[in-house]
C-alpha atoms as a PDB file:
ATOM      1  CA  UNK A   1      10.157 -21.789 -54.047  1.00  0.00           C
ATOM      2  CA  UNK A   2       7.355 -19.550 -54.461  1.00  0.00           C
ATOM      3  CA  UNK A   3       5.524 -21.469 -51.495  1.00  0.00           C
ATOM      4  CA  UNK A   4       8.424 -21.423 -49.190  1.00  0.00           C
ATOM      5  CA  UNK A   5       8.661 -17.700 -49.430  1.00  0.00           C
ATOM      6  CA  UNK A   6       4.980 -17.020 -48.866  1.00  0.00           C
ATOM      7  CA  UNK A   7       5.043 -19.346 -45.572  1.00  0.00           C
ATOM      8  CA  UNK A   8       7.896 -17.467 -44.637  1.00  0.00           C
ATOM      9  CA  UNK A   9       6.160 -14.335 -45.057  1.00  0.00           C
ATOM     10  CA  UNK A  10       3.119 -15.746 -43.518  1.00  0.00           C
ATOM     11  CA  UNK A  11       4.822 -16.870 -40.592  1.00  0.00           C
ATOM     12  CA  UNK A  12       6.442 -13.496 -39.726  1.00  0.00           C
ATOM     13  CA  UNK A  13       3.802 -11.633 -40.267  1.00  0.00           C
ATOM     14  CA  UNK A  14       1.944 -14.215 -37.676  1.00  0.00           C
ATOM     15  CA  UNK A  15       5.073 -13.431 -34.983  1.00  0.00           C
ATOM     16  CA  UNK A  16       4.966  -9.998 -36.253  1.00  0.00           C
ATOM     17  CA  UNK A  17       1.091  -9.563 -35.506  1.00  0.00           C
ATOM     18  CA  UNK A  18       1.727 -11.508 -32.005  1.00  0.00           C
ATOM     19  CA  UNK A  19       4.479  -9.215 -31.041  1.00  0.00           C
ATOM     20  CA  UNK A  20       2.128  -6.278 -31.620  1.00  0.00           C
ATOM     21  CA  UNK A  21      -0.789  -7.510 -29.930  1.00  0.00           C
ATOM     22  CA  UNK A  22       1.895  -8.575 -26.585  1.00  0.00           C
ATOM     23  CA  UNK A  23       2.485  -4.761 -26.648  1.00  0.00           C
ATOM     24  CA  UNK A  24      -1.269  -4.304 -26.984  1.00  0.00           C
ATOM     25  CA  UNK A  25      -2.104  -6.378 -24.167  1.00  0.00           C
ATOM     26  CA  UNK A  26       0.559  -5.184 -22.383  1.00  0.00           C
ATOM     27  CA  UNK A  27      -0.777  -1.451 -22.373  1.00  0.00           C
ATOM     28  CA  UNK A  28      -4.200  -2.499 -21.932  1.00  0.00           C
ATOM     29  CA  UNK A  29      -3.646  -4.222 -18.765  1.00  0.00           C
ATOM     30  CA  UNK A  30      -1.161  -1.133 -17.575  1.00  0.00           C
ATOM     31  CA  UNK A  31      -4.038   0.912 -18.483  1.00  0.00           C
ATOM     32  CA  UNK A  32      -6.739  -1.082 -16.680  1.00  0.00           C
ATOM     33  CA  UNK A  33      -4.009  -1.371 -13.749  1.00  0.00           C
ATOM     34  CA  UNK A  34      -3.530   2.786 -13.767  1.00  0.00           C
ATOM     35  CA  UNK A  35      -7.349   2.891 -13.520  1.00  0.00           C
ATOM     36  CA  UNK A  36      -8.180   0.496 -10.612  1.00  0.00           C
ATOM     37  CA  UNK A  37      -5.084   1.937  -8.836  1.00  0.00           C
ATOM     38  CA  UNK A  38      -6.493   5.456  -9.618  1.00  0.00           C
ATOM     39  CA  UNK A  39     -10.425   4.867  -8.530  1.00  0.00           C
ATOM     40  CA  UNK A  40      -8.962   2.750  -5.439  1.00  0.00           C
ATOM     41  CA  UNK A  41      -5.837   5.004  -4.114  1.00  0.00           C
ATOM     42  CA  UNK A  42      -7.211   5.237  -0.541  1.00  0.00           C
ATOM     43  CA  UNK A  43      -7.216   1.525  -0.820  1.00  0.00           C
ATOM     44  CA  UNK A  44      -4.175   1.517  -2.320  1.00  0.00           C
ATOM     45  CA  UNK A  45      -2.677   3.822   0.382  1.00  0.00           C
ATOM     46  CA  UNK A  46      -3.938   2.097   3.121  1.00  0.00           C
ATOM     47  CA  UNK A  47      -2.165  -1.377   1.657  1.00  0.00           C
ATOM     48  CA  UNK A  48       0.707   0.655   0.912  1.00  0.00           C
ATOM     49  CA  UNK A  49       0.650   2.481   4.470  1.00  0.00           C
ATOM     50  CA  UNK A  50       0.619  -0.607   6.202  1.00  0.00           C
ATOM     51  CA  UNK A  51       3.378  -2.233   4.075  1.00  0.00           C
ATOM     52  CA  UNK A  52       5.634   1.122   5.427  1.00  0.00           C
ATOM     53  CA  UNK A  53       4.350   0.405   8.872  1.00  0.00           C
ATOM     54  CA  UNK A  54       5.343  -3.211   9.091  1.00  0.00           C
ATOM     55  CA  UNK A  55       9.337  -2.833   8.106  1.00  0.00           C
ATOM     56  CA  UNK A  56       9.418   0.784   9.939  1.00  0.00           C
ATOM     57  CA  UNK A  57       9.006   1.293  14.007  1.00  0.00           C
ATOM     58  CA  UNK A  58       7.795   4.304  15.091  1.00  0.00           C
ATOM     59  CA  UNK A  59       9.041   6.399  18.225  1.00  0.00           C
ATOM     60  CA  UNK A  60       6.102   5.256  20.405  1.00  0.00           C
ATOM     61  CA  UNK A  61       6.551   1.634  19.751  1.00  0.00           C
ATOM     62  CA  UNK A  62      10.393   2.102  20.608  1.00  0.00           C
ATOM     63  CA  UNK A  63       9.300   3.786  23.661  1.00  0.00           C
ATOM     64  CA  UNK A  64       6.986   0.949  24.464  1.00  0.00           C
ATOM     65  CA  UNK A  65       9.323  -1.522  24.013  1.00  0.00           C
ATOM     66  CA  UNK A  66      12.047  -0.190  25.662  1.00  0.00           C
ATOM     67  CA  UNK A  67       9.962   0.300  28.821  1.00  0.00           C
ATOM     68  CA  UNK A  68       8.689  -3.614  28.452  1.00  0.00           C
ATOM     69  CA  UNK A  69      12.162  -4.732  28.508  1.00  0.00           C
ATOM     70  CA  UNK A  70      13.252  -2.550  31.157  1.00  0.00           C
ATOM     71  CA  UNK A  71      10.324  -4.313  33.063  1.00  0.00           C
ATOM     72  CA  UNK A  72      11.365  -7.428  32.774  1.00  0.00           C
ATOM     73  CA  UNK A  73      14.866  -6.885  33.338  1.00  0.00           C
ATOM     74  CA  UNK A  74      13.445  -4.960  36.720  1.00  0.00           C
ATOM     75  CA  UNK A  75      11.489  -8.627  37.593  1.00  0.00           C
ATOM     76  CA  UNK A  76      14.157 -10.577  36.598  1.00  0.00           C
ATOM     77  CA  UNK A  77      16.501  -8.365  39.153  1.00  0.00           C
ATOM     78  CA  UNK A  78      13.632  -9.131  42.028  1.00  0.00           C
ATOM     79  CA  UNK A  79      13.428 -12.683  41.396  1.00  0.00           C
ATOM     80  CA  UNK A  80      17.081 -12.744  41.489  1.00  0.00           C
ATOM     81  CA  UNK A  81      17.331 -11.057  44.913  1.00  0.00           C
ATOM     82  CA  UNK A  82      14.295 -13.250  46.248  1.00  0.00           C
ATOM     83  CA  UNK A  83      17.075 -16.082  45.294  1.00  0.00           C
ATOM     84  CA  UNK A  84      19.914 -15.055  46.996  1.00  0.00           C
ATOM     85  CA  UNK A  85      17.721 -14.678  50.300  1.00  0.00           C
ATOM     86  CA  UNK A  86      16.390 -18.352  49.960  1.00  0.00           C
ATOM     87  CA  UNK A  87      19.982 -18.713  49.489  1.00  0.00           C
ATOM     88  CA  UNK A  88      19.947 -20.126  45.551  1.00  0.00           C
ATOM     89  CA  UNK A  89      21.698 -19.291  42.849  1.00  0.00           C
ATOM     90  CA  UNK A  90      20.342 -16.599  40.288  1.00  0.00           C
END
């Protein structure tokens, strides 16, 4: 009896210690983390920056692409016309 009580002590004291150290680790590798992040935050905000840039569109390149489309809806229009002169179908 005595024997199964000591392994059973043993044992959570063993998951006990691991739980501990998971919280250890844990905080270490936030710490670490906070570090790198904090010596590297132009890095950082570059990555982050361009992450931003590639979901968002800014006002020039909604500008550009407007004006691209309204180009080739302009050349489609000609080519079109140029059709209906050889007298074919658009």
């Amino acid at each position: 009896m005595k024997s199964m009580f000591t392994r059973s002590a043993a044992l959570a004291a063993v998951l006990g210690g691991a739980l501990m150290l998971q919280g250890c680790v844990v905080g270490a590798a936030v710490g670490a983390g906070a570090a790198v992040v904090g010596g590297a935050a132009k890095a950082t905000g570059a990555v982050v920056g361009a992450g931003v840039d590639a979901v968002t569109t800014s006002d020039e390149e909604t500008r550009a692409k407007r004006e691209r489309e309204q180009r080739d809806w302009e050349r489609e229009q000609r080519r079109c016309e140029q059709r209906r002169r050889q007298g074919r179908d658009c």
